[in-house]
PDB file of N, CA and C in Angstrom:
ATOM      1  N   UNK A   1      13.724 -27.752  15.839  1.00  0.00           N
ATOM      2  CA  UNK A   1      14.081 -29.120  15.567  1.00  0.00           C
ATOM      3  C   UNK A   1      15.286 -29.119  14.616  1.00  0.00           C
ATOM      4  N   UNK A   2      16.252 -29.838  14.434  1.00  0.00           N
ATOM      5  CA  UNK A   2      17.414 -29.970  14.083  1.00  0.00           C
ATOM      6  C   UNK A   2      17.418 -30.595  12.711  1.00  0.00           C
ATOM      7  N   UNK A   3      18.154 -30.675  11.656  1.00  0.00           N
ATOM      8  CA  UNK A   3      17.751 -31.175  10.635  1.00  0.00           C
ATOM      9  C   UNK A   3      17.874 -33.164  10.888  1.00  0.00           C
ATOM     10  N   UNK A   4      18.855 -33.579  11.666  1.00  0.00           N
ATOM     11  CA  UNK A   4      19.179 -34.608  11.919  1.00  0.00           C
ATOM     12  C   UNK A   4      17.180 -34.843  12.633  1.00  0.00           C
ATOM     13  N   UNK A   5      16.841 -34.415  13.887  1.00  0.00           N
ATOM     14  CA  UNK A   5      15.891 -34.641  14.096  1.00  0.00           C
ATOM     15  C   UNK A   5      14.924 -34.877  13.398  1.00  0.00           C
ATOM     16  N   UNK A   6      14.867 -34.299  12.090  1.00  0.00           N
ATOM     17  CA  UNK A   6      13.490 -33.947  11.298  1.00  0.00           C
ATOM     18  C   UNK A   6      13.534 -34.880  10.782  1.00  0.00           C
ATOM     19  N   UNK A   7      15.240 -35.320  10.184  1.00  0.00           N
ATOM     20  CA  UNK A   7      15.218 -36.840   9.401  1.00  0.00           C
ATOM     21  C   UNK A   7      14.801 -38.118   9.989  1.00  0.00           C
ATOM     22  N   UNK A   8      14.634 -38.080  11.215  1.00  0.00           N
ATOM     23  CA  UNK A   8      14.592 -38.942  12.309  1.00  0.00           C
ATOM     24  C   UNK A   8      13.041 -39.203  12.214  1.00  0.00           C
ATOM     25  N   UNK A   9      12.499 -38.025  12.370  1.00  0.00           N
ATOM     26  CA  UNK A   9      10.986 -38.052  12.654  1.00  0.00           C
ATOM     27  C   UNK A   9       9.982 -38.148  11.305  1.00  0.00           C
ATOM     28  N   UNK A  10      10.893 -37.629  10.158  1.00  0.00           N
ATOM     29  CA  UNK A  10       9.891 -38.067   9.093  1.00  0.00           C
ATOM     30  C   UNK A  10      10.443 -39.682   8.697  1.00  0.00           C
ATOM     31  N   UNK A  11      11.266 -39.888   8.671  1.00  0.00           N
ATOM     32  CA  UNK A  11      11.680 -42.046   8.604  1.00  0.00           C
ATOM     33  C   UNK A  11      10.832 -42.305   9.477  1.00  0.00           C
ATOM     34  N   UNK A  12      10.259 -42.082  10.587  1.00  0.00           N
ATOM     35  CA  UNK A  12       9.582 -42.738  11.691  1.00  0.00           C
ATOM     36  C   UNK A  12       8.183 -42.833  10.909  1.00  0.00           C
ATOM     37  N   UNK A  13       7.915 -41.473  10.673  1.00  0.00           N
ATOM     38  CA  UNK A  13       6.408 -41.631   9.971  1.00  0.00           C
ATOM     39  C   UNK A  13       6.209 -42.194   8.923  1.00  0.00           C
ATOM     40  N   UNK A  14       7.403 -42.099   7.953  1.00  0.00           N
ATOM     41  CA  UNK A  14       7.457 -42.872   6.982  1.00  0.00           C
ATOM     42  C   UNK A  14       7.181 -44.673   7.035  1.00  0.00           C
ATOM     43  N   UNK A  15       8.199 -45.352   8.076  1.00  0.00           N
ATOM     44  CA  UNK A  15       7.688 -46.701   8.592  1.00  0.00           C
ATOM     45  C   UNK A  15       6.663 -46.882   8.836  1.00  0.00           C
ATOM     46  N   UNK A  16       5.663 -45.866   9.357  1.00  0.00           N
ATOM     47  CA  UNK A  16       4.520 -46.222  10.134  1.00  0.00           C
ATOM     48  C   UNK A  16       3.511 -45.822   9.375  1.00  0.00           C
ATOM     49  N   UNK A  17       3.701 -45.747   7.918  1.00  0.00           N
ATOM     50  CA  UNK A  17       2.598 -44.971   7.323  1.00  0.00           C
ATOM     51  C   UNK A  17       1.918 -43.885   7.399  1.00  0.00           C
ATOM     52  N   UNK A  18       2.327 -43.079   8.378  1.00  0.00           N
ATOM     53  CA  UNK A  18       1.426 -41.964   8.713  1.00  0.00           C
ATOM     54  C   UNK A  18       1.665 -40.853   7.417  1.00  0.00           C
ATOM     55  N   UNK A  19       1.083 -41.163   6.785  1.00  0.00           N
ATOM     56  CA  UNK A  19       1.156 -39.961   5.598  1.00  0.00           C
ATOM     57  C   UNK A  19       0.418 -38.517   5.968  1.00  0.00           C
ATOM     58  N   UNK A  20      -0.768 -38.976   6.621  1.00  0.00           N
ATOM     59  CA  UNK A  20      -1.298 -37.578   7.366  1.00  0.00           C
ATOM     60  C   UNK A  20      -0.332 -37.006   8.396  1.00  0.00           C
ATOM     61  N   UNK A  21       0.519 -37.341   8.885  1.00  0.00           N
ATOM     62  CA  UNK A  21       1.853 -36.714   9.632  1.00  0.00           C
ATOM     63  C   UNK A  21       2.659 -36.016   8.719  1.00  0.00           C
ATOM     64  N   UNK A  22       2.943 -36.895   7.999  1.00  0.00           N
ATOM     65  CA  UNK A  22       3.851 -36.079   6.724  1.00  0.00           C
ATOM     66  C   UNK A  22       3.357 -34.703   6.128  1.00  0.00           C
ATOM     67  N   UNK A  23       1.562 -34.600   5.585  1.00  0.00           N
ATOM     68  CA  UNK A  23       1.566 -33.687   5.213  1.00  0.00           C
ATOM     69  C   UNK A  23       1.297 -32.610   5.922  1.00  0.00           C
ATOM     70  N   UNK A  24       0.915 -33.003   7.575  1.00  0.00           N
ATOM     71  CA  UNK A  24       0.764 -32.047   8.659  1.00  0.00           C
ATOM     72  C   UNK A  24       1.793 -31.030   8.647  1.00  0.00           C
ATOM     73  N   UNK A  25       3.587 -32.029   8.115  1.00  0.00           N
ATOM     74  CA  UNK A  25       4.678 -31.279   8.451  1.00  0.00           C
ATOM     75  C   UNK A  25       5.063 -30.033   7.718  1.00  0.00           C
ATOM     76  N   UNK A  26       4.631 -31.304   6.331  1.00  0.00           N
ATOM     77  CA  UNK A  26       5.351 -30.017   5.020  1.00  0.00           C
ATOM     78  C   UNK A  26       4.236 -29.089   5.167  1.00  0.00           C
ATOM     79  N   UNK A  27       3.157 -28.930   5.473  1.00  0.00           N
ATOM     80  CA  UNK A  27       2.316 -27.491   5.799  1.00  0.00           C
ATOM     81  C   UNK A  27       2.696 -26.407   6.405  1.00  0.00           C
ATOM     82  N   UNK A  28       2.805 -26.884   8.004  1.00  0.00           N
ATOM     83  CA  UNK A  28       3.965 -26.424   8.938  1.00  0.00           C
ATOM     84  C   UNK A  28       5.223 -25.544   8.179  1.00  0.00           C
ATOM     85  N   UNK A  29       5.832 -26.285   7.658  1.00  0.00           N
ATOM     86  CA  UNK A  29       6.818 -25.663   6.944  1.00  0.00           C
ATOM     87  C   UNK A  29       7.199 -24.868   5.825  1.00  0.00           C
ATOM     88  N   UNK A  30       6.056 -25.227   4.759  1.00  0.00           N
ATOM     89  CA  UNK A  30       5.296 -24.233   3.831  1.00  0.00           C
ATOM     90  C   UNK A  30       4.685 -22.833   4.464  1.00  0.00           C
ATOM     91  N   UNK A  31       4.265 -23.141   5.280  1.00  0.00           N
ATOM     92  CA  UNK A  31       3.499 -21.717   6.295  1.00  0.00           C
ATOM     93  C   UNK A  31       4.323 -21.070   6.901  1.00  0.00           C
ATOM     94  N   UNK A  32       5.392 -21.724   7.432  1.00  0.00           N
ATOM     95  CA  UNK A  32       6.367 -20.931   8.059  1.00  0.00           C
ATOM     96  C   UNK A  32       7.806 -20.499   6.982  1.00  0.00           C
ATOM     97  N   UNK A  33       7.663 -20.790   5.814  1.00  0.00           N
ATOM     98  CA  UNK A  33       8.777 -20.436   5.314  1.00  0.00           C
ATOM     99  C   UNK A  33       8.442 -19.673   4.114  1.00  0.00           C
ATOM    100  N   UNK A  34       8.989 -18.348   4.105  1.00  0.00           N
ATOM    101  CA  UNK A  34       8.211 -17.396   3.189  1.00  0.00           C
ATOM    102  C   UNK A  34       8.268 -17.655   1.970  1.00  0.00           C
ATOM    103  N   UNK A  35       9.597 -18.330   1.441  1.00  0.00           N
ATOM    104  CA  UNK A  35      10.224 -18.861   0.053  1.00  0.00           C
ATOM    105  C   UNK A  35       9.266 -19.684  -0.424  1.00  0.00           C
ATOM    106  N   UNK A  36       8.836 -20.543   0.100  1.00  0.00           N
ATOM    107  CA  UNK A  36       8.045 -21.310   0.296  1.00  0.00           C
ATOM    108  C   UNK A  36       6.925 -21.652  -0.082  1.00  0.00           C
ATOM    109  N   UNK A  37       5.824 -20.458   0.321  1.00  0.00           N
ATOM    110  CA  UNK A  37       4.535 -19.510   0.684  1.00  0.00           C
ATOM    111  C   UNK A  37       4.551 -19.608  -0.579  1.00  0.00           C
ATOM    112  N   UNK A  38       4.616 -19.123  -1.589  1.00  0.00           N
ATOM    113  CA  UNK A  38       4.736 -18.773  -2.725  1.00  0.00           C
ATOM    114  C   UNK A  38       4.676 -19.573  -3.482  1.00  0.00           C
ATOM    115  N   UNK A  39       4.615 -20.821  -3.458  1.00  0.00           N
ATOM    116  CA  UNK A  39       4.538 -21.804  -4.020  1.00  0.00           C
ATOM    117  C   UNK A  39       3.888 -22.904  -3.303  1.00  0.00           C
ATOM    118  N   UNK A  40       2.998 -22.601  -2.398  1.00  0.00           N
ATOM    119  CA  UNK A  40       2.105 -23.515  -1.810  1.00  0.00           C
ATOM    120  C   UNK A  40       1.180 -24.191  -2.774  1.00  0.00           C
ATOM    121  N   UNK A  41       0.660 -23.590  -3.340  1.00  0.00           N
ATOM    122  CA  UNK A  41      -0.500 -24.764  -4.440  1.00  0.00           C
ATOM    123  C   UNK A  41       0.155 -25.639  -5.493  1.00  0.00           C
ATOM    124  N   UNK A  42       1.522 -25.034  -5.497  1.00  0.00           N
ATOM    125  CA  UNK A  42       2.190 -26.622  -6.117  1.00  0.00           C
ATOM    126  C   UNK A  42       2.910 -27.669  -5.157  1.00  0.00           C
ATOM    127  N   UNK A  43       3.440 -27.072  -4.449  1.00  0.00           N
ATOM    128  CA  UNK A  43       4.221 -28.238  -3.003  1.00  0.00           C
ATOM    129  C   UNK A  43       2.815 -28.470  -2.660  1.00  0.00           C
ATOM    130  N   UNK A  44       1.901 -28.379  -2.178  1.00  0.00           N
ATOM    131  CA  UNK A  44       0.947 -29.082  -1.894  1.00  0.00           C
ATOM    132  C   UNK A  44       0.104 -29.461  -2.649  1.00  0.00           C
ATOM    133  N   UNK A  45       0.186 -29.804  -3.419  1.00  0.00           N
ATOM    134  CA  UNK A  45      -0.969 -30.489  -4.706  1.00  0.00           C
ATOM    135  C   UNK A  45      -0.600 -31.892  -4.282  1.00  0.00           C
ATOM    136  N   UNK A  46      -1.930 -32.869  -4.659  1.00  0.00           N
ATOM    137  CA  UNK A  46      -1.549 -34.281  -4.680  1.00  0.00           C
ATOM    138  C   UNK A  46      -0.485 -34.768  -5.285  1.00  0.00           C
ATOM    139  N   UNK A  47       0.028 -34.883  -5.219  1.00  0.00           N
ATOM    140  CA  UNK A  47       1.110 -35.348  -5.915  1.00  0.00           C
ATOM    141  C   UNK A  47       1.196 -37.424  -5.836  1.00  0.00           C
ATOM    142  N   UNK A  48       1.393 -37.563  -7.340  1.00  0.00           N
ATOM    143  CA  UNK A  48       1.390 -39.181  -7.157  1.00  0.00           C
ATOM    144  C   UNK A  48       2.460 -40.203  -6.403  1.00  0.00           C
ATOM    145  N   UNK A  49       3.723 -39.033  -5.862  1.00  0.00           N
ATOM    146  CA  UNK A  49       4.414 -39.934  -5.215  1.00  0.00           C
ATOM    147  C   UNK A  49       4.005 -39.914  -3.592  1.00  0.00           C
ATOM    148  N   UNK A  50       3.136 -39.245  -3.272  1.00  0.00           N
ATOM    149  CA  UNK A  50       2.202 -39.484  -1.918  1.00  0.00           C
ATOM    150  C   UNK A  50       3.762 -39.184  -1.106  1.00  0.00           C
ATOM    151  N   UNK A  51       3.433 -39.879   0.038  1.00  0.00           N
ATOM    152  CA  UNK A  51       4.284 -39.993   1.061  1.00  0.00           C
ATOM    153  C   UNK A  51       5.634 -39.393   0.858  1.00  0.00           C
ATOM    154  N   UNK A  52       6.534 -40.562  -0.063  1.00  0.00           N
ATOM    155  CA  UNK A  52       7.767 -39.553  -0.458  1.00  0.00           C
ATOM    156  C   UNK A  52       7.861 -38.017  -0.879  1.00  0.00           C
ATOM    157  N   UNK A  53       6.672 -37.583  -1.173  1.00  0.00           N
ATOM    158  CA  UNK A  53       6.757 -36.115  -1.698  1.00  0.00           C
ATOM    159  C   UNK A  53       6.811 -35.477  -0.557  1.00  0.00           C
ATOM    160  N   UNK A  54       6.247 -35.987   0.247  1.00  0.00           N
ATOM    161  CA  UNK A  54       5.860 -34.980   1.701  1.00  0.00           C
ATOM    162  C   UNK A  54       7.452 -35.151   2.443  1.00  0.00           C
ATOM    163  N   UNK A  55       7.542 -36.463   2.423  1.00  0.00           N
ATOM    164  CA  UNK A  55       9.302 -36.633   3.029  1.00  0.00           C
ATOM    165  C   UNK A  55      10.164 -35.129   2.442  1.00  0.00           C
ATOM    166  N   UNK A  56      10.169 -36.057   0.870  1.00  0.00           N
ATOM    167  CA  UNK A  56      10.910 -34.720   0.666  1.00  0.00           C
ATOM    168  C   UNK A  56      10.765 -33.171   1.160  1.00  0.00           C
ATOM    169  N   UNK A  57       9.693 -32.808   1.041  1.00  0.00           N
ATOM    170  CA  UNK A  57       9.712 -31.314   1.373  1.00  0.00           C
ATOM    171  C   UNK A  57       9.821 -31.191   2.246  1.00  0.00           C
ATOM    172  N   UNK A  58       9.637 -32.004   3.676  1.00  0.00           N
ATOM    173  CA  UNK A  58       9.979 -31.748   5.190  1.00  0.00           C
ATOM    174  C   UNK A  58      11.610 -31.910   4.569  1.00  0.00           C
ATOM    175  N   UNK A  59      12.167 -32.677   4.006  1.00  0.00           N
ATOM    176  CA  UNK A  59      13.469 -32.748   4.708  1.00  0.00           C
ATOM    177  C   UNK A  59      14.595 -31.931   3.491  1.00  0.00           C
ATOM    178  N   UNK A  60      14.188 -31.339   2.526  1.00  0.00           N
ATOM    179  CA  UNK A  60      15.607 -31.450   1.614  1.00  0.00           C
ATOM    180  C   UNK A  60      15.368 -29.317   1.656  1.00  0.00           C
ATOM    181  N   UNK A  61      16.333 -28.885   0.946  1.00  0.00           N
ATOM    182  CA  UNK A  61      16.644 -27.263   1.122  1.00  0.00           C
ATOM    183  C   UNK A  61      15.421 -26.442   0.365  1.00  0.00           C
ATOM    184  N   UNK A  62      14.990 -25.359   0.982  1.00  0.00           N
ATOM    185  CA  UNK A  62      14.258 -24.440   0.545  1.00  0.00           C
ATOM    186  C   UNK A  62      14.414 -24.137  -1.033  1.00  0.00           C
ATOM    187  N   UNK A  63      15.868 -24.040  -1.056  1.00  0.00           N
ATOM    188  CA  UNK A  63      16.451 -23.825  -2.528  1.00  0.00           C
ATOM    189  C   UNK A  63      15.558 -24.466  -3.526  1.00  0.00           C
ATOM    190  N   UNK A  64      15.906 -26.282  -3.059  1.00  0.00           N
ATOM    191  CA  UNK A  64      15.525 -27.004  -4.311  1.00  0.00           C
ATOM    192  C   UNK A  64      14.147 -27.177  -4.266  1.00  0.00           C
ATOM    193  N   UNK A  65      13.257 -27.552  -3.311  1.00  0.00           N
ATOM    194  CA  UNK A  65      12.017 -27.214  -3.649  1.00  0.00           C
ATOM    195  C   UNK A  65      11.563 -25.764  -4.576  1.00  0.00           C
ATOM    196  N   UNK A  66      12.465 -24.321  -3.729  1.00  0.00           N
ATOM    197  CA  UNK A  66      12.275 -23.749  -4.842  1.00  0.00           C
ATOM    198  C   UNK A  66      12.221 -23.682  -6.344  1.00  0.00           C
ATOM    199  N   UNK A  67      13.423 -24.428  -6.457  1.00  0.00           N
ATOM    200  CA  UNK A  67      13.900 -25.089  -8.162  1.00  0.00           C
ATOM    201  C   UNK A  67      13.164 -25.373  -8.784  1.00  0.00           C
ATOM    202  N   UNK A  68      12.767 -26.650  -8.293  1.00  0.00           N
ATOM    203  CA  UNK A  68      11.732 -27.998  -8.437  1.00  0.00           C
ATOM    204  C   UNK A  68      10.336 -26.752  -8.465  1.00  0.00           C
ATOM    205  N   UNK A  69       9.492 -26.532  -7.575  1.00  0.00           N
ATOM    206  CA  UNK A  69       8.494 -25.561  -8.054  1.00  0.00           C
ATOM    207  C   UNK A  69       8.286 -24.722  -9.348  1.00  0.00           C
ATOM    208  N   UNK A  70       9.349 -23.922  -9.231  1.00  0.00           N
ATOM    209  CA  UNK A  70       9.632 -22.836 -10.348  1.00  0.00           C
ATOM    210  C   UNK A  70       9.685 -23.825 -11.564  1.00  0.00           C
ATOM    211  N   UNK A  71      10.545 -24.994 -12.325  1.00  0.00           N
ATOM    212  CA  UNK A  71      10.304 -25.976 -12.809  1.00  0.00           C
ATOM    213  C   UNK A  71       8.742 -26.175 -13.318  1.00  0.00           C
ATOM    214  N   UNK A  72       7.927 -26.353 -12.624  1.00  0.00           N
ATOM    215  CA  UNK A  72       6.886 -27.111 -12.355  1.00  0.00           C
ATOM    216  C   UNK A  72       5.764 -25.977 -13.329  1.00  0.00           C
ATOM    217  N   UNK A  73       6.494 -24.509 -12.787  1.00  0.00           N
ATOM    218  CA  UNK A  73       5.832 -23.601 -13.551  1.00  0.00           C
ATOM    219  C   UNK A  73       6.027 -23.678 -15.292  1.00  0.00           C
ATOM    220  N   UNK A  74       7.419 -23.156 -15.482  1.00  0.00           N
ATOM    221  CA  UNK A  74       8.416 -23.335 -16.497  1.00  0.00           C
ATOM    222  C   UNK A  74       7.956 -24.473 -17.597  1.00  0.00           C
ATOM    223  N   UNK A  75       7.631 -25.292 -17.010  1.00  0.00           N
ATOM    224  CA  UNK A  75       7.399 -26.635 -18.045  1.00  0.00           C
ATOM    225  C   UNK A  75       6.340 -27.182 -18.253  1.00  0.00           C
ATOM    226  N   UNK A  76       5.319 -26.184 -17.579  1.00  0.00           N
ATOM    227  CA  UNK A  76       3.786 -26.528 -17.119  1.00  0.00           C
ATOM    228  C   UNK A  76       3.507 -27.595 -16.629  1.00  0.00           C
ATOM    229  N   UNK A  77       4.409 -28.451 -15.813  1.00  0.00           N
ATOM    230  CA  UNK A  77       4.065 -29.800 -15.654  1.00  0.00           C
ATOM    231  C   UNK A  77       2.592 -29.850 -14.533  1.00  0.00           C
ATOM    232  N   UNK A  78       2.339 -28.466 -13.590  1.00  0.00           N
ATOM    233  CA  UNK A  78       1.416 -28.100 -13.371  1.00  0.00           C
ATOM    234  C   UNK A  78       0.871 -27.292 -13.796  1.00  0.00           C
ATOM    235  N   UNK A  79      -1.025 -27.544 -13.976  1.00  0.00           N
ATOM    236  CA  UNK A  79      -1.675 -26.876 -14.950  1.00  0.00           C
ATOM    237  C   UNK A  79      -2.969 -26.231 -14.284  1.00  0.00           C
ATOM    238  N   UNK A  80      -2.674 -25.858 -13.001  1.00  0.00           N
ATOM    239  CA  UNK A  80      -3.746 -24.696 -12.467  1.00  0.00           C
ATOM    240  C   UNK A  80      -3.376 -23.724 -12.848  1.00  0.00           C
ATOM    241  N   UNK A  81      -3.739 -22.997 -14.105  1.00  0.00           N
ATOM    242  CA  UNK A  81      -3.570 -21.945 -14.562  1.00  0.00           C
ATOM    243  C   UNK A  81      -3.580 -20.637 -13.656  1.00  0.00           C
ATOM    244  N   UNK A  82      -4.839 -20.771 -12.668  1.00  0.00           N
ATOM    245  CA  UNK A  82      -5.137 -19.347 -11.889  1.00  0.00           C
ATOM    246  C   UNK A  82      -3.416 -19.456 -10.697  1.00  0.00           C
ATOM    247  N   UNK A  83      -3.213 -20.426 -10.284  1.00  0.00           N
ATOM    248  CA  UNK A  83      -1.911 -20.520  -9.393  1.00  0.00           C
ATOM    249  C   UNK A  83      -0.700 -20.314  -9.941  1.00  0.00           C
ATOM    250  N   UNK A  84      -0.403 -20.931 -10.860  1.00  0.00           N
ATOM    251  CA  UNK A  84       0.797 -20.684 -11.537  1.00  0.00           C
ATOM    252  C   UNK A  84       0.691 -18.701 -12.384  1.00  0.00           C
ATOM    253  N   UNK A  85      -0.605 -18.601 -12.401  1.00  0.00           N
ATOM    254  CA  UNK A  85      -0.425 -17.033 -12.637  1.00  0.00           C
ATOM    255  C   UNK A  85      -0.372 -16.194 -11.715  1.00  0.00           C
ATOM    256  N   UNK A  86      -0.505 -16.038 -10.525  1.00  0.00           N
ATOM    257  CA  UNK A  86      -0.507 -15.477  -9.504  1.00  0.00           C
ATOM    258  C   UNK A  86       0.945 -15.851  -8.850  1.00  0.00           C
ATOM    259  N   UNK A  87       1.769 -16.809  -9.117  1.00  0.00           N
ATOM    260  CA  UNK A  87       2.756 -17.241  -8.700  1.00  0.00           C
ATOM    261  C   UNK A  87       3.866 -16.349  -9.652  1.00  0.00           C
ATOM    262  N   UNK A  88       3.604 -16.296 -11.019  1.00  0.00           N
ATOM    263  CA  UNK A  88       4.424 -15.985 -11.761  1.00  0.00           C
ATOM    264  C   UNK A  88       4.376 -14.016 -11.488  1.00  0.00           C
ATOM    265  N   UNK A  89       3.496 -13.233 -11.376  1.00  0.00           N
ATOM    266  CA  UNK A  89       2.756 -12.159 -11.220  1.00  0.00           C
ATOM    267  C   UNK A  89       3.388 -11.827  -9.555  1.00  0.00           C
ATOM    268  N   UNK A  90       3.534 -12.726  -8.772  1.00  0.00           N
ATOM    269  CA  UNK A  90       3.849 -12.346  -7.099  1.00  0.00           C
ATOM    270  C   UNK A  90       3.170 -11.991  -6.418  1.00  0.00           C
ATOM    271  N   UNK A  91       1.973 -12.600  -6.751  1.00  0.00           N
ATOM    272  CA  UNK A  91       0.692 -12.432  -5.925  1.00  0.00           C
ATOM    273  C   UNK A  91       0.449 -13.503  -4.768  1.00  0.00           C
ATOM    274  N   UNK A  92       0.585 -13.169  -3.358  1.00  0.00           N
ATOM    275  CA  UNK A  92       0.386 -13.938  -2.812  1.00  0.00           C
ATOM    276  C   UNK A  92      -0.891 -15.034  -2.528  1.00  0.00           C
ATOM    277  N   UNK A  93      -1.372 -15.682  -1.978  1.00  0.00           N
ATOM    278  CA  UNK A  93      -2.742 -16.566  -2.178  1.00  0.00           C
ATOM    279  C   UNK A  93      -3.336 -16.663  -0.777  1.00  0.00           C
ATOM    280  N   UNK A  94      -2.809 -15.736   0.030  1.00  0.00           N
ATOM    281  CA  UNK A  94      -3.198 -15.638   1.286  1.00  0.00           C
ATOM    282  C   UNK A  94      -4.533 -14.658   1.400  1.00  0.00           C
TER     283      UNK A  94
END
């Protein structure tokens, strides 16, 4: 799927509320992207901006989610201790 496409298809879900679409995607894409992997229990944590969070991670660069994650560690703004240590350590959670 094309990035133009993806933008296409998460605005669609976005209009239509399907938030369970959204997080179907960023899973999908968390699973398939190794950079990624590694930071699954924070890209996927509830997060309070719901919907837009999931937008985002379907649609913006590996990079900055990376950023934004690593961040998340860095500043403890997430506080699952056992994840963020296994994250920091390079332990995968698979």
């Amino acid at each position: 799927m094309t990035t133009k496409e993806m933008s296409e298809k998460v605005l669609s879900l976005m209009e239509a509320g399907d938030e369970d679409g959204l997080i179907e995607i960023a899973q999908d894409r968390v699973d398939n992207t190794p950079e990624l992997k590694k930071y699954e229990d924070i890209i996927m944590s509830d997060w309070a901006e719901g919907a837009e969070h999931w937008a985002w991670v379907c649609t913006t660069t590996v990079d900055e989610i990376v950023e934004w994650a690593s961040e998340m560690i860095e500043t403890d703004l997430f506080r699952d201790g056992a994840a963020c240590l296994d994250i920091l350590l390079g332990e995968s959670n698979d």
